[in-house]
C-alpha atoms as a PDB file:
ATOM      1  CA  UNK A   1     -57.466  46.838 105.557  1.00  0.00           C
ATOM      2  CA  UNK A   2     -55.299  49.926 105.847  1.00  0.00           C
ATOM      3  CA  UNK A   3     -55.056  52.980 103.707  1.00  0.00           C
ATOM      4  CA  UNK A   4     -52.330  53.014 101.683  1.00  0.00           C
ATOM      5  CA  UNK A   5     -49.426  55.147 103.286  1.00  0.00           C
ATOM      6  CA  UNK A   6     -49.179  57.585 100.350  1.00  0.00           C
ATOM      7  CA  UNK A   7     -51.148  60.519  99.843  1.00  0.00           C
ATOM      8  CA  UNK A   8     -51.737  61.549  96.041  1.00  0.00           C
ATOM      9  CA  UNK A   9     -51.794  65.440  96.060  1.00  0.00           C
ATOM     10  CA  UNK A  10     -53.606  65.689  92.658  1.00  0.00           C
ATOM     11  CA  UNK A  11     -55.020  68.399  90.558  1.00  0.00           C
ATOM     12  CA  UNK A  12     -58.991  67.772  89.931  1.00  0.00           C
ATOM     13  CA  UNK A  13     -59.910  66.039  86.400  1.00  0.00           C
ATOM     14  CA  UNK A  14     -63.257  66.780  84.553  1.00  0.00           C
ATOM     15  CA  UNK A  15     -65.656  63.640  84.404  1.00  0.00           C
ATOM     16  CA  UNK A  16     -64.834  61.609  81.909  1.00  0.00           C
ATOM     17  CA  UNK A  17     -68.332  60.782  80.682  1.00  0.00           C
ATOM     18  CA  UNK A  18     -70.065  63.005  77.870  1.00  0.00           C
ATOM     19  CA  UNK A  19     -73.924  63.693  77.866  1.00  0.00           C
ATOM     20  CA  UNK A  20     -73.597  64.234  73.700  1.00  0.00           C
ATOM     21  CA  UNK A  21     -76.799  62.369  71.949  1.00  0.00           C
ATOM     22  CA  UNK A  22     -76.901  61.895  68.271  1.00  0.00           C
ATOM     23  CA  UNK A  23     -79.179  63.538  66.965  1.00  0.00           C
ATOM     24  CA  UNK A  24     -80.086  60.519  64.140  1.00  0.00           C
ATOM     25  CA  UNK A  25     -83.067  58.865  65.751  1.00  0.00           C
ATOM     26  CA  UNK A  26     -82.229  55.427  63.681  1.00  0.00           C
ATOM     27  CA  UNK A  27     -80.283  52.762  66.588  1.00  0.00           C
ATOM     28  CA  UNK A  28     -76.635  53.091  65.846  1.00  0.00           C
ATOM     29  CA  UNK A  29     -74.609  50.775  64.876  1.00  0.00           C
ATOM     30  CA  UNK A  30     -71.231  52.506  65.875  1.00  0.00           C
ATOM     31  CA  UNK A  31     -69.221  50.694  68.418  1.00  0.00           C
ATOM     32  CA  UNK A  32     -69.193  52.497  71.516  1.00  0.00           C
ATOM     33  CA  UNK A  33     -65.705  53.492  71.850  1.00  0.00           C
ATOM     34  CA  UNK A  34     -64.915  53.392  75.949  1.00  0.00           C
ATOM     35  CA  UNK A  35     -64.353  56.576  77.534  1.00  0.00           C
ATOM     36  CA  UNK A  36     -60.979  58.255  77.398  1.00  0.00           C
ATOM     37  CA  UNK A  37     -59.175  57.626  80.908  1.00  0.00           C
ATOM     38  CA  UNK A  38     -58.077  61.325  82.849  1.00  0.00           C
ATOM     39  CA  UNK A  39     -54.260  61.839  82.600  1.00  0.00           C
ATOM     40  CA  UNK A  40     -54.173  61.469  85.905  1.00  0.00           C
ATOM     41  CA  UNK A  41     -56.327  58.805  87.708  1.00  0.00           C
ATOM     42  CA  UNK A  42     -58.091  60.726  91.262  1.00  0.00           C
ATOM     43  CA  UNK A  43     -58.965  58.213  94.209  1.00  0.00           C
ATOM     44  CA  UNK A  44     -60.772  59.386  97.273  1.00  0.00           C
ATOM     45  CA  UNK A  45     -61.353  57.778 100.252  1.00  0.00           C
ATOM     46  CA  UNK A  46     -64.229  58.997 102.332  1.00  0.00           C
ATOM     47  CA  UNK A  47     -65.503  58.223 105.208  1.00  0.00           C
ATOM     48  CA  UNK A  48     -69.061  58.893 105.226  1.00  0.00           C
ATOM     49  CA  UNK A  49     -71.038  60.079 108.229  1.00  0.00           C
ATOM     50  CA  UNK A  50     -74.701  59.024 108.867  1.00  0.00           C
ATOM     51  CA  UNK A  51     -76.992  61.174 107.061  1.00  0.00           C
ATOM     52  CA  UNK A  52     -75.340  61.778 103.987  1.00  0.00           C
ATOM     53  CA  UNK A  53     -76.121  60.098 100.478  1.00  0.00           C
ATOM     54  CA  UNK A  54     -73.779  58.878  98.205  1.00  0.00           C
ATOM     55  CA  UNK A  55     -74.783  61.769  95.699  1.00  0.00           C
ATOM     56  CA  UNK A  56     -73.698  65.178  95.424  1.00  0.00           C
ATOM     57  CA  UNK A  57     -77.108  66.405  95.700  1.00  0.00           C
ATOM     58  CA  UNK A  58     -79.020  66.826  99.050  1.00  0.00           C
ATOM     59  CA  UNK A  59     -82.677  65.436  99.107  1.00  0.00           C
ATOM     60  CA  UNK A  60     -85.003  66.142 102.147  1.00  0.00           C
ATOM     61  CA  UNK A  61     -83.387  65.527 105.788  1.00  0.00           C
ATOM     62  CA  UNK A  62     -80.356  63.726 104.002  1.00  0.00           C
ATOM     63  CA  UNK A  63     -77.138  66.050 102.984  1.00  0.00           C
ATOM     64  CA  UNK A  64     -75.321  65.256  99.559  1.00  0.00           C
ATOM     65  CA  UNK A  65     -71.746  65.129  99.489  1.00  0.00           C
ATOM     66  CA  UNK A  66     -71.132  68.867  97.816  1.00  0.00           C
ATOM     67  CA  UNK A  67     -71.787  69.699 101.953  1.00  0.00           C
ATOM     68  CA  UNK A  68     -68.184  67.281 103.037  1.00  0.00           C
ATOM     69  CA  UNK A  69     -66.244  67.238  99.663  1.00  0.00           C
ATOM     70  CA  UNK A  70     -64.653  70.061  97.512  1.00  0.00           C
ATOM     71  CA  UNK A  71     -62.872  68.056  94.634  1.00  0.00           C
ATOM     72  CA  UNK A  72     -64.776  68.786  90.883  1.00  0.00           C
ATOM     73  CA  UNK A  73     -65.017  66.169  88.543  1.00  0.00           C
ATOM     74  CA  UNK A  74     -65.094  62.904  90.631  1.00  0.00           C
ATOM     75  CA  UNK A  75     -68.400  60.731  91.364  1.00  0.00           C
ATOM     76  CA  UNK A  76     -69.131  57.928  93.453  1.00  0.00           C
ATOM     77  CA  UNK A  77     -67.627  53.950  92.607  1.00  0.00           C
ATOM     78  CA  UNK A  78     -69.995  51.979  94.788  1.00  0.00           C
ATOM     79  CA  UNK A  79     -72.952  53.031  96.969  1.00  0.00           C
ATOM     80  CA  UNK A  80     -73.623  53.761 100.703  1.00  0.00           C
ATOM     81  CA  UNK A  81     -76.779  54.412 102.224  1.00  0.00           C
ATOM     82  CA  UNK A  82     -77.553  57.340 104.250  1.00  0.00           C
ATOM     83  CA  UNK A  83     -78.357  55.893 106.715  1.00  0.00           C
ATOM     84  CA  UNK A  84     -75.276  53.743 107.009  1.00  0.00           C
ATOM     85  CA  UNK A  85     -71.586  54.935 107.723  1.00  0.00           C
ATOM     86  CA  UNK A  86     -67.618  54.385 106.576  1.00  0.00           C
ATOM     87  CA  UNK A  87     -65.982  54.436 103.728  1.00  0.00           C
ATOM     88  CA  UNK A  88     -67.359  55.216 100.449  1.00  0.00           C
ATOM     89  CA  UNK A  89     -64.494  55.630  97.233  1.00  0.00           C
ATOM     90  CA  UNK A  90     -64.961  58.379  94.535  1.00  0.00           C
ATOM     91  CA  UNK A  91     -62.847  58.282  91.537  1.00  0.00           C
ATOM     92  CA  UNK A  92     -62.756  60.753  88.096  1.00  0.00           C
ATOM     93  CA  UNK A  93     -62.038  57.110  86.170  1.00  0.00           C
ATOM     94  CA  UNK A  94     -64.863  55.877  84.403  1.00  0.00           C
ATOM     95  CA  UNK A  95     -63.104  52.152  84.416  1.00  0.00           C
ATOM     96  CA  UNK A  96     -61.536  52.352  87.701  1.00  0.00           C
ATOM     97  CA  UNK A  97     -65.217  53.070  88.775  1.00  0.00           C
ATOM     98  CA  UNK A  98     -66.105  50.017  86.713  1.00  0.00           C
ATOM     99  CA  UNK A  99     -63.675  47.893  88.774  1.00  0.00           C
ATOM    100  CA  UNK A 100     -64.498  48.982  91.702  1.00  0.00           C
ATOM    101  CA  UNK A 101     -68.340  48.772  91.962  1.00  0.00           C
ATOM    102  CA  UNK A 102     -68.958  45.867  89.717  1.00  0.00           C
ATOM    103  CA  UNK A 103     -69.644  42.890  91.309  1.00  0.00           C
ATOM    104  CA  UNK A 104     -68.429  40.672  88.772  1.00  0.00           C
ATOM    105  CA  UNK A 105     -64.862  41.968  89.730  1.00  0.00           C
ATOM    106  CA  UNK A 106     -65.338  40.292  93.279  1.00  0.00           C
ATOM    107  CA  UNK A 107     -64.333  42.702  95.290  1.00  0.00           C
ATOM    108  CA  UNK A 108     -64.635  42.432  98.885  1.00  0.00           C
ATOM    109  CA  UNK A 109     -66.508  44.950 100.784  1.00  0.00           C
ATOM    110  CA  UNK A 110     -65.794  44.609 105.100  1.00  0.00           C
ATOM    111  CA  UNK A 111     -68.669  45.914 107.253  1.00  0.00           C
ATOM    112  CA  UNK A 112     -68.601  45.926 111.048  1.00  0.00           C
ATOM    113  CA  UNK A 113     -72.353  45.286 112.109  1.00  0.00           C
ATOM    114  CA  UNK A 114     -74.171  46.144 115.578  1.00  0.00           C
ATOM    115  CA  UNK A 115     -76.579  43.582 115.842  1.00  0.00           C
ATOM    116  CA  UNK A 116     -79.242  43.460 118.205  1.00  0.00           C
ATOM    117  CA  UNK A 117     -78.512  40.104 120.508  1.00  0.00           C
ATOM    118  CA  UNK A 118     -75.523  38.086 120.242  1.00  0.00           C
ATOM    119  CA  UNK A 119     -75.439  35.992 117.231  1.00  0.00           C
ATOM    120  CA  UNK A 120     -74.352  32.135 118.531  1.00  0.00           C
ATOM    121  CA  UNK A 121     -71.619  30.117 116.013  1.00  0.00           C
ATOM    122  CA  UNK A 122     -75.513  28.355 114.259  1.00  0.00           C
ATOM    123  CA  UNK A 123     -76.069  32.084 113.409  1.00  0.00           C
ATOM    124  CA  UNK A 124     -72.733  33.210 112.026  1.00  0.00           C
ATOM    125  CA  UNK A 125     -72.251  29.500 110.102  1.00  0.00           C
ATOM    126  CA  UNK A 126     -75.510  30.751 108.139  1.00  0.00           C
ATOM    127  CA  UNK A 127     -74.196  33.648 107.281  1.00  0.00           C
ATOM    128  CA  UNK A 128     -70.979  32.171 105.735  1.00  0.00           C
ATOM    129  CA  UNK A 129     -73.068  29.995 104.060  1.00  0.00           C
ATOM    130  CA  UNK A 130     -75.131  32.236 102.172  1.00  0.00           C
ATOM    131  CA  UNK A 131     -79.181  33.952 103.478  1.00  0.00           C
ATOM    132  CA  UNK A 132     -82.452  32.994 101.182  1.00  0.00           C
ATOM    133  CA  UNK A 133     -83.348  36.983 100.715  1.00  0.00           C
ATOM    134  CA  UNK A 134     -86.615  37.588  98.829  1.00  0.00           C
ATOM    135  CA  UNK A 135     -84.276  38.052  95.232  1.00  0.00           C
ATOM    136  CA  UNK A 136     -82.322  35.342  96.002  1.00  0.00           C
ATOM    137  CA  UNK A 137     -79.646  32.953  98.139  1.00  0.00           C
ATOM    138  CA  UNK A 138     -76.462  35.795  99.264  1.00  0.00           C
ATOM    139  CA  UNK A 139     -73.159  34.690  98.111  1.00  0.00           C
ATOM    140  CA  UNK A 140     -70.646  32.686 100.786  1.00  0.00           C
ATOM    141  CA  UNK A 141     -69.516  35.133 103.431  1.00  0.00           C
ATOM    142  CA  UNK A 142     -67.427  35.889 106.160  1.00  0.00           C
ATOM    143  CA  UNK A 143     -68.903  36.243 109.335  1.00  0.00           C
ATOM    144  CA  UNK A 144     -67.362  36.778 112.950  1.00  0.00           C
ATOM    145  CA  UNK A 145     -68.080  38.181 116.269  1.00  0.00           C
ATOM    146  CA  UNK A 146     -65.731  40.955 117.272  1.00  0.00           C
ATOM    147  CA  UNK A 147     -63.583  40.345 120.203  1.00  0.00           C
ATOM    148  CA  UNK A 148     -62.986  42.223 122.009  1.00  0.00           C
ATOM    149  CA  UNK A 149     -66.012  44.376 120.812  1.00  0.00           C
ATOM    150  CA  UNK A 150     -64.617  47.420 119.467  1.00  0.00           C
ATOM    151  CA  UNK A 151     -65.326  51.184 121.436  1.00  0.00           C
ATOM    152  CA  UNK A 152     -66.402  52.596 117.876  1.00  0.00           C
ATOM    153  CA  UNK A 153     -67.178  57.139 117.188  1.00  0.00           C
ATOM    154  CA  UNK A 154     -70.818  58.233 118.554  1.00  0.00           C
ATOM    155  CA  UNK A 155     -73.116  58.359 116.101  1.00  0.00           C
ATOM    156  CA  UNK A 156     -75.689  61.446 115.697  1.00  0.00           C
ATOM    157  CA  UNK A 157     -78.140  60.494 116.760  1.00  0.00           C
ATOM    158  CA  UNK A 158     -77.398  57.443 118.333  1.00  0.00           C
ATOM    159  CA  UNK A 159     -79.101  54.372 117.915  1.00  0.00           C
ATOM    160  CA  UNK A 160     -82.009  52.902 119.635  1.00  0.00           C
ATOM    161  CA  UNK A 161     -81.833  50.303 121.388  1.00  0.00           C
ATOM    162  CA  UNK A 162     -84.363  47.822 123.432  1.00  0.00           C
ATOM    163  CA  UNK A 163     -83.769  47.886 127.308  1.00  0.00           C
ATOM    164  CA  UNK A 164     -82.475  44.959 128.708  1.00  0.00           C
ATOM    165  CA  UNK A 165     -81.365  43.389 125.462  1.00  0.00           C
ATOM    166  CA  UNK A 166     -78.213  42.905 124.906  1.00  0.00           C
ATOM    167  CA  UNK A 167     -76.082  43.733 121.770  1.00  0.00           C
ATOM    168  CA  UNK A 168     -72.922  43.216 119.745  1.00  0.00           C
ATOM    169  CA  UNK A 169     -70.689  44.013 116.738  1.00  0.00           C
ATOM    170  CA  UNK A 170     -70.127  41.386 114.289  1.00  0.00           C
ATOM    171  CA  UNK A 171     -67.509  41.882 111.181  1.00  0.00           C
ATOM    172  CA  UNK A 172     -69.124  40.466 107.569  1.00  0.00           C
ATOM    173  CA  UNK A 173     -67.543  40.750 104.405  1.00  0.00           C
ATOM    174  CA  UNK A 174     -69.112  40.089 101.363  1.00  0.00           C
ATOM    175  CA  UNK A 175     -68.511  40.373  97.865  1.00  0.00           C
ATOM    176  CA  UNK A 176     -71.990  41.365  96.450  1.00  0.00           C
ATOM    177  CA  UNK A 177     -74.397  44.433  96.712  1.00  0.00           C
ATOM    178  CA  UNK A 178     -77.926  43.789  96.314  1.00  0.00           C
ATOM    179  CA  UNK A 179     -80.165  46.217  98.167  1.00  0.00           C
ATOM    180  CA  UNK A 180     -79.502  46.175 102.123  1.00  0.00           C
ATOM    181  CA  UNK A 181     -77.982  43.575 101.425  1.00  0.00           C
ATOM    182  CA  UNK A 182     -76.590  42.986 105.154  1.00  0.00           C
ATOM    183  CA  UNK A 183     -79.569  44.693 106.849  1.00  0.00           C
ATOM    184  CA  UNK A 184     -81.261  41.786 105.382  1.00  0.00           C
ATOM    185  CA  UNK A 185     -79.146  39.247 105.873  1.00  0.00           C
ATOM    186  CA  UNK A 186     -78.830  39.780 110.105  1.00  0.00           C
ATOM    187  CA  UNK A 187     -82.733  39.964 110.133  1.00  0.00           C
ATOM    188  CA  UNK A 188     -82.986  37.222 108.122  1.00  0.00           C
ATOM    189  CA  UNK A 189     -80.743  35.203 111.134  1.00  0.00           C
ATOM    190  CA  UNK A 190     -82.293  36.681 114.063  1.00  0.00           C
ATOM    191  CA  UNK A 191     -80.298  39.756 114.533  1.00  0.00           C
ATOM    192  CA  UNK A 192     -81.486  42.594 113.545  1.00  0.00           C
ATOM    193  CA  UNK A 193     -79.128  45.483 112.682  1.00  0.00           C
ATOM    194  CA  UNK A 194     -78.405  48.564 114.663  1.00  0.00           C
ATOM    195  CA  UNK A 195     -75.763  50.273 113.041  1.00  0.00           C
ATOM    196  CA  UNK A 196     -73.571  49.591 109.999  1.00  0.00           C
ATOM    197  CA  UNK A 197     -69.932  50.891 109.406  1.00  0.00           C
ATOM    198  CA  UNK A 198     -68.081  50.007 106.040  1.00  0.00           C
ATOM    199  CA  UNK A 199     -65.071  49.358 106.909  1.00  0.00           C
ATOM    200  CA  UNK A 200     -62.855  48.772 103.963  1.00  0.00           C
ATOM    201  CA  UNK A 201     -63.273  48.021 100.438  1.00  0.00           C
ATOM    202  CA  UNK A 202     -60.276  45.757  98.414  1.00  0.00           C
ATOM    203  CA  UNK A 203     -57.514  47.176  99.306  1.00  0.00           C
ATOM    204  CA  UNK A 204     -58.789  50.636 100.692  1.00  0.00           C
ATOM    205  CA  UNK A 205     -59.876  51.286 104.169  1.00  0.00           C
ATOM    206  CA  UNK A 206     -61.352  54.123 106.817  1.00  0.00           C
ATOM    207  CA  UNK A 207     -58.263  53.594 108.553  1.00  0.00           C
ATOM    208  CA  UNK A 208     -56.930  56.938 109.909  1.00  0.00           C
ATOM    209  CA  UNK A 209     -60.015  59.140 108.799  1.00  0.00           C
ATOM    210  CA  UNK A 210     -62.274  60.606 111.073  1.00  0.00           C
ATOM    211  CA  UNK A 211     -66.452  60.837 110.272  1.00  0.00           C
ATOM    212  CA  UNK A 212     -66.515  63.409 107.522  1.00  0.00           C
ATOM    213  CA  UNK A 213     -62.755  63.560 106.474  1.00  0.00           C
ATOM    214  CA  UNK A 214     -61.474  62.440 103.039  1.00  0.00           C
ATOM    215  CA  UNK A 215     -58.141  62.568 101.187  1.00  0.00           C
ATOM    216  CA  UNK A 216     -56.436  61.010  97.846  1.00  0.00           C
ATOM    217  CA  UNK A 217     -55.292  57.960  97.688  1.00  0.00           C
ATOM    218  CA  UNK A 218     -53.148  56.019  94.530  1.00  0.00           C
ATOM    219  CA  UNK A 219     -55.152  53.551  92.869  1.00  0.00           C
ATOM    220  CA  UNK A 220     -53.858  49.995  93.432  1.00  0.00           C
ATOM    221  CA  UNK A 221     -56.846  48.061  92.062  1.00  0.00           C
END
């Protein structure tokens, strides 16, 4: 779950996408030729507050990352909510993005979950096995109460939570993204979630970083 000990101090690389059209309005037959990869590959691990979307671009109460991150020419590989914390990866690779937020490529994603109650081992098992959402059965998990439970960052603002109900933080990891897709699947067993972190994805973790921080990291996906 760590961050890998070496820090990449790289220059910033334009996006390697174009936004040319043709301007024949007959479907092309060209093969698409894959974008040409930046001399050198930028990885960023960031570790998102609560609040912020995982677009450059602020909308409404929610910030954009332009307000935490000063590095032209990368974008997002793999999505956070606002309204969720931890560690969200930005690249300037179009096919290290690819790797990274396909799910096809089966890479594990580690969340830490406040739930509200304390999920017994009937609970956890059906979250290993896989929760009947409304687009479908979730893929096998992992799925384990934290002990001891961990003395995580405040959060602003700070969660609600139900007087004299007890809660907990429980550690998923999953290798899948649909839509809320572990807001979802503690509701569906009982436990509804408080507060989600992202802990680590692959290889690349929050490890070391502080709410709001970021730095460079060498690719070893």
């Amino acid at each position: 779950m760590s961050v890998p000990a070496f820090v990449a101090k790289l220059a910033a690389m334009p996006r390697p996408f174009s936004s040319h059209r043709s301007s024949n309005l007959r479907r092309s037959t060209a093969v698409r030729q894959p974008a040409p990869r930046p001399e050198v590959t930028r990885l960023l691990c960031f570790h998102k507050p609560y609040g912020v979307l995982s677009q450059f671009t602020p909308e409404g109460k929610w910030q954009g990352l332009k307000d935490w991150i000063d590095a032209p020419g990368v974008y997002v590989a793999g999505r956070l909510d606002a309204d969720s914390e931890g560690l969200l990866l930005l690249t300037n690779d179009g096919q290290l993005q690819a790797r990274i937020a396909d799910p096809r490529h089966k890479m594990e994603k580690t969340y830490w979950v406040q739930v509200e109650g304390v999920p017994d081992e009937a609970a956890l098992q059906r979250l290993r096995d896989g929760v009947e959402l409304s687009d479908g059965k979730t893929l096998p998990a992992r799925a384990r109460l934290i002990e001891p439970q961990p003395s995580m960052w405040p959060r602003n603002p700070p969660i609600r939570v139900r007087q004299n109900i007890p809660d907990c933080w429980i550690e998923l990891i999953i290798r899948e993204g649909k839509n809320r897709q572990v807001r979802r699947m503690t509701a569906a067993v009982g436990h509804p979630t408080l507060r989600l972190v992202r802990m680590a994805v692959g290889p690349y973790s929050i490890e070391g970083l502080e709410p709001g921080q970021w730095l460079d990291v060498l690719p070893v996906v």
